[in-house]
PDB file of N, CA and C in Angstrom:
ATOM      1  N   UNK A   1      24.778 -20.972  -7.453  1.00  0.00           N
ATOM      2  CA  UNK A   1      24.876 -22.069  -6.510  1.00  0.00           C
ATOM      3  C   UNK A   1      23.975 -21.800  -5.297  1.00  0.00           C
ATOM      4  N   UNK A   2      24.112 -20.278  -4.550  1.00  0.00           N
ATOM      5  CA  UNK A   2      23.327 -20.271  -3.497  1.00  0.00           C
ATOM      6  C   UNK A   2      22.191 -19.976  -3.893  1.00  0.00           C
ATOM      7  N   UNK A   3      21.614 -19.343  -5.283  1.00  0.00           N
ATOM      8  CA  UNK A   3      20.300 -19.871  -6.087  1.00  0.00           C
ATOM      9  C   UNK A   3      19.343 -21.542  -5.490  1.00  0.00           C
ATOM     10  N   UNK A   4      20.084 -22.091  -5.945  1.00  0.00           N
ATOM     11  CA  UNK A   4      19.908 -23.832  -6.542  1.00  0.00           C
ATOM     12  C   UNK A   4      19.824 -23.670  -4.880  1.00  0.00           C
ATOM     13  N   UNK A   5      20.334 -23.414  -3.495  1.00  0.00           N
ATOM     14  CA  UNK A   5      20.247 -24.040  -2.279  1.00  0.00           C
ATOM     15  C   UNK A   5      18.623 -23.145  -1.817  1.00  0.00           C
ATOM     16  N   UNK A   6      18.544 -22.618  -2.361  1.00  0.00           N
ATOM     17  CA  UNK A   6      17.381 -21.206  -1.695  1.00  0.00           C
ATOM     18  C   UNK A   6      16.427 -22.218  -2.683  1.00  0.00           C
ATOM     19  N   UNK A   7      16.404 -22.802  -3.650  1.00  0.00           N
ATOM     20  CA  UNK A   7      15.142 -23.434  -4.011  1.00  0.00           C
ATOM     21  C   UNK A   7      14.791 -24.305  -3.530  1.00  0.00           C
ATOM     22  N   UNK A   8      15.823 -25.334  -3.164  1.00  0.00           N
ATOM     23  CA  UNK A   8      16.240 -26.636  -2.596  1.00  0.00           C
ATOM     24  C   UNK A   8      14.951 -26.456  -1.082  1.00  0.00           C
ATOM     25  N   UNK A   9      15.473 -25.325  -0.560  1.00  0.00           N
ATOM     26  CA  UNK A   9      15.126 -25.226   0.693  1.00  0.00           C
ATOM     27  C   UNK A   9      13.634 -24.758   0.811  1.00  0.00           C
ATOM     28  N   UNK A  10      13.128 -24.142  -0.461  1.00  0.00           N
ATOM     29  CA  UNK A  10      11.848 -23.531  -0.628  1.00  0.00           C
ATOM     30  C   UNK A  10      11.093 -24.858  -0.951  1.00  0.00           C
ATOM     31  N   UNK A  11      11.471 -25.802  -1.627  1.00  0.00           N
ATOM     32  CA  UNK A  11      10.511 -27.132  -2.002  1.00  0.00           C
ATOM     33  C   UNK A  11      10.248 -27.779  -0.604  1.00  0.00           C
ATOM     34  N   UNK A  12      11.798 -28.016  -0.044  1.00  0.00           N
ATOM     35  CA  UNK A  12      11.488 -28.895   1.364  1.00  0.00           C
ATOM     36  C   UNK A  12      10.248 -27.971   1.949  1.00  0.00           C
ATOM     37  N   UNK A  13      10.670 -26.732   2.431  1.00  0.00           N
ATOM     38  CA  UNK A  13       9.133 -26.478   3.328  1.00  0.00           C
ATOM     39  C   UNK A  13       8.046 -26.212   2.936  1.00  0.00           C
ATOM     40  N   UNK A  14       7.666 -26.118   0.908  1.00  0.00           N
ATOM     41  CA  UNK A  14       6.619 -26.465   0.603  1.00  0.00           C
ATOM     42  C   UNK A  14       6.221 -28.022   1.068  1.00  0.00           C
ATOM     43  N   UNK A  15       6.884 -28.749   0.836  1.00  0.00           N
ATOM     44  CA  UNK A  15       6.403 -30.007   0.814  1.00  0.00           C
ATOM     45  C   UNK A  15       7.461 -30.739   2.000  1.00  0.00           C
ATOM     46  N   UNK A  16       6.645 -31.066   3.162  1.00  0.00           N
ATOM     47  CA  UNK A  16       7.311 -31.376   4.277  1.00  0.00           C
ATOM     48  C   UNK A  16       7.395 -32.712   4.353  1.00  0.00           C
ATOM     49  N   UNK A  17       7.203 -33.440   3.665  1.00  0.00           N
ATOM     50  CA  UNK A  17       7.257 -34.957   3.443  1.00  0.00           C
ATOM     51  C   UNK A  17       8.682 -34.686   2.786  1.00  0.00           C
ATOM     52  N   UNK A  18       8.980 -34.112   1.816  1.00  0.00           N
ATOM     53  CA  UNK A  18      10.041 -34.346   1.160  1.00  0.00           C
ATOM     54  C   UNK A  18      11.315 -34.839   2.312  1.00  0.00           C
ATOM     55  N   UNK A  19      12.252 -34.878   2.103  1.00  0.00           N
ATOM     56  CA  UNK A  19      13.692 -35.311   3.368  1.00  0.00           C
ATOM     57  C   UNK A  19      14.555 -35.028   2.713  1.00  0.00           C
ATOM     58  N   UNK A  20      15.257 -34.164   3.700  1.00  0.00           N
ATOM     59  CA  UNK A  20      16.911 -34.187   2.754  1.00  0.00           C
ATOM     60  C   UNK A  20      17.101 -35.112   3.540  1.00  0.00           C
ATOM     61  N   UNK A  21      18.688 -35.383   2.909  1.00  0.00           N
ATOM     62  CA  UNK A  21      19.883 -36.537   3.755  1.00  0.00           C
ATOM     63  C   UNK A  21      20.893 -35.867   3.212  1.00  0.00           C
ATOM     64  N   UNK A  22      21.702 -36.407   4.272  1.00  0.00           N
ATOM     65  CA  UNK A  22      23.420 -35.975   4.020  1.00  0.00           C
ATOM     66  C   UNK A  22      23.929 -35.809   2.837  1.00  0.00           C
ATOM     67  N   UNK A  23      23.696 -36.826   1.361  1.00  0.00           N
ATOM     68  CA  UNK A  23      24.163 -36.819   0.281  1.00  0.00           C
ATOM     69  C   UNK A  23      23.973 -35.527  -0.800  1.00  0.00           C
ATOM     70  N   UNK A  24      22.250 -34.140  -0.142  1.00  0.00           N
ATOM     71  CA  UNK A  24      22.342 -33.596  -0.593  1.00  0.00           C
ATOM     72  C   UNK A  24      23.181 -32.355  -0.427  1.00  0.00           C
ATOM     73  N   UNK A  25      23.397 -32.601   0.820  1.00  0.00           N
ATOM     74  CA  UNK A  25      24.498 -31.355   1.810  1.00  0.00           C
ATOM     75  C   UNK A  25      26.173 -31.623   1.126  1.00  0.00           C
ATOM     76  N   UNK A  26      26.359 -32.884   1.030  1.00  0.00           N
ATOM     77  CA  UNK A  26      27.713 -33.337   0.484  1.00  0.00           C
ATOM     78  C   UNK A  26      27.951 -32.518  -0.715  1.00  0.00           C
ATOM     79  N   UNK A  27      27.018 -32.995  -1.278  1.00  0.00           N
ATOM     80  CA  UNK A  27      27.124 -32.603  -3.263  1.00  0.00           C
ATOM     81  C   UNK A  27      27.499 -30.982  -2.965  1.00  0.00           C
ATOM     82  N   UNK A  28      26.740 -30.192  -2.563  1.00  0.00           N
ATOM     83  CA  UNK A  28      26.394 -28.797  -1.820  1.00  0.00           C
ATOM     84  C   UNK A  28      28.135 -28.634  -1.580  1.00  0.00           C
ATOM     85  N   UNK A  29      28.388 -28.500  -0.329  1.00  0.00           N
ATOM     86  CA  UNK A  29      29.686 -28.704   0.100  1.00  0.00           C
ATOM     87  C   UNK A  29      30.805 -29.029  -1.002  1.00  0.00           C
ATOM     88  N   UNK A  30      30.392 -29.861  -1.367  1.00  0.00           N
ATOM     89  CA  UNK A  30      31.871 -30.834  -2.404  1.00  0.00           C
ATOM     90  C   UNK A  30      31.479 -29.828  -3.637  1.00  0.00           C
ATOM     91  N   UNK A  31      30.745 -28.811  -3.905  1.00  0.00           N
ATOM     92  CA  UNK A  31      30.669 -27.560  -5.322  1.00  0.00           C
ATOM     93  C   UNK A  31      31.845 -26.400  -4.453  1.00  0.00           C
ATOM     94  N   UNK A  32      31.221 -26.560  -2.917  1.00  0.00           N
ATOM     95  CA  UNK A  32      31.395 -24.966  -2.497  1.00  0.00           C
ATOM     96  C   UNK A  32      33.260 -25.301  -2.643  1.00  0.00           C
ATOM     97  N   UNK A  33      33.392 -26.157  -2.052  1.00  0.00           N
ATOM     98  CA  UNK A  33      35.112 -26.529  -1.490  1.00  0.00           C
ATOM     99  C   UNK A  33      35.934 -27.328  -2.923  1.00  0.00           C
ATOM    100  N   UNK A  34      35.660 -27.107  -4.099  1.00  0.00           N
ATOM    101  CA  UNK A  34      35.901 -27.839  -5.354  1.00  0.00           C
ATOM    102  C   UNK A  34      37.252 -27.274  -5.483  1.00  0.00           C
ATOM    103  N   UNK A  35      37.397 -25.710  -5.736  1.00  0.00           N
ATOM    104  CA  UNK A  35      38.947 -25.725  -6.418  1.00  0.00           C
ATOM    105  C   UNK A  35      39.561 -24.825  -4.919  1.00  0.00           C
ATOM    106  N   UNK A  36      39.047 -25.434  -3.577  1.00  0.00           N
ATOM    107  CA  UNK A  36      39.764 -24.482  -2.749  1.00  0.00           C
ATOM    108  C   UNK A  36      41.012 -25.308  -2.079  1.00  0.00           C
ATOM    109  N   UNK A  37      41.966 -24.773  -1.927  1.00  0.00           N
ATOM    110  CA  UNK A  37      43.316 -25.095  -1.956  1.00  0.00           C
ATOM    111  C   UNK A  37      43.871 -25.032  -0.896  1.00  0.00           C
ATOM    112  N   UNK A  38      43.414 -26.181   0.301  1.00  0.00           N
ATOM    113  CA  UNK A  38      44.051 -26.247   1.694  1.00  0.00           C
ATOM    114  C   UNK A  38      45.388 -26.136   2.378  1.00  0.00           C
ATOM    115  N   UNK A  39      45.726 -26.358   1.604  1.00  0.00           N
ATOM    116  CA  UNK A  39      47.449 -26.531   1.940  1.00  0.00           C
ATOM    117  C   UNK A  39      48.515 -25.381   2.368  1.00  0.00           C
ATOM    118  N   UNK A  40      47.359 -24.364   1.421  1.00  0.00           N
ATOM    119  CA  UNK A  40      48.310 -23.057   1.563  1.00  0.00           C
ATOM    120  C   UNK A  40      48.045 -22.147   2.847  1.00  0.00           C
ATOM    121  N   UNK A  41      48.826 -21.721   2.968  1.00  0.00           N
ATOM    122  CA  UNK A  41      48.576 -20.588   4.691  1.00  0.00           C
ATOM    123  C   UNK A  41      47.891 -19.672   4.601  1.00  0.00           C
ATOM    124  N   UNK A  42      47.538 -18.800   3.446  1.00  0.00           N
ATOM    125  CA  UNK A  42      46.689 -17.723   3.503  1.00  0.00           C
ATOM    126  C   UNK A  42      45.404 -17.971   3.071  1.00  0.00           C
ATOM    127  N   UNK A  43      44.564 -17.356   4.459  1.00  0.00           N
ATOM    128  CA  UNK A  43      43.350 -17.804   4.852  1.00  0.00           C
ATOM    129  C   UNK A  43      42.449 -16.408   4.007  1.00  0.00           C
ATOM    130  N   UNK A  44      43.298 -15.487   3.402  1.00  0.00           N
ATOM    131  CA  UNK A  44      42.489 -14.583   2.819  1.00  0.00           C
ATOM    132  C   UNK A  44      41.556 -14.800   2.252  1.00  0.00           C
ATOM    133  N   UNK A  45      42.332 -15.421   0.803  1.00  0.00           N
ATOM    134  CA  UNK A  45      41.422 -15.860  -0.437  1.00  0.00           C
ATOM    135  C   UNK A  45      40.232 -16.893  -0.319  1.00  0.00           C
ATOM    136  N   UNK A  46      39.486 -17.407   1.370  1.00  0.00           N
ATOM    137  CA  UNK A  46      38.601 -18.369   0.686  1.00  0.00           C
ATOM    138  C   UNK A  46      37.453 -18.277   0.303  1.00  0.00           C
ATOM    139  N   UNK A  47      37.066 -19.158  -0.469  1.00  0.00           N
ATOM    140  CA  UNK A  47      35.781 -18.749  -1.306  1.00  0.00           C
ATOM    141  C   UNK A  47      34.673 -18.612  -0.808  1.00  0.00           C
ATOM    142  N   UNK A  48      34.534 -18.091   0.538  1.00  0.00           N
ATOM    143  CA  UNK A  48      33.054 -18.399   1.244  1.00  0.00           C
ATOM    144  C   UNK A  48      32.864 -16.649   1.337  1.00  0.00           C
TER     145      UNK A  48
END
């Protein structure tokens, strides 16, 4: 996953025309936070 963001980020500053937008940060985000489980109190286990 942090593969796929390190390329992501290597194209944008090859090619500076390119643009992210929010929708690619979302997708990003909505992989990282997929099976993490808010509800519960222990802040040990999170996946970051």
């Amino acid at each position: 996953m942090f593969t796929d963001l390190a390329q992501k980020k290597h194209r944008v500053e090859e090619r500076l025309e390119a643009v992210y937008r929010f929708e690619h940060w979302q997708s990003f985000w909505t992989q990282v936070f997929k099976d993490w489980d808010t509800s519960i109190g222990n802040a040990n286990d999170l996946p970051l």
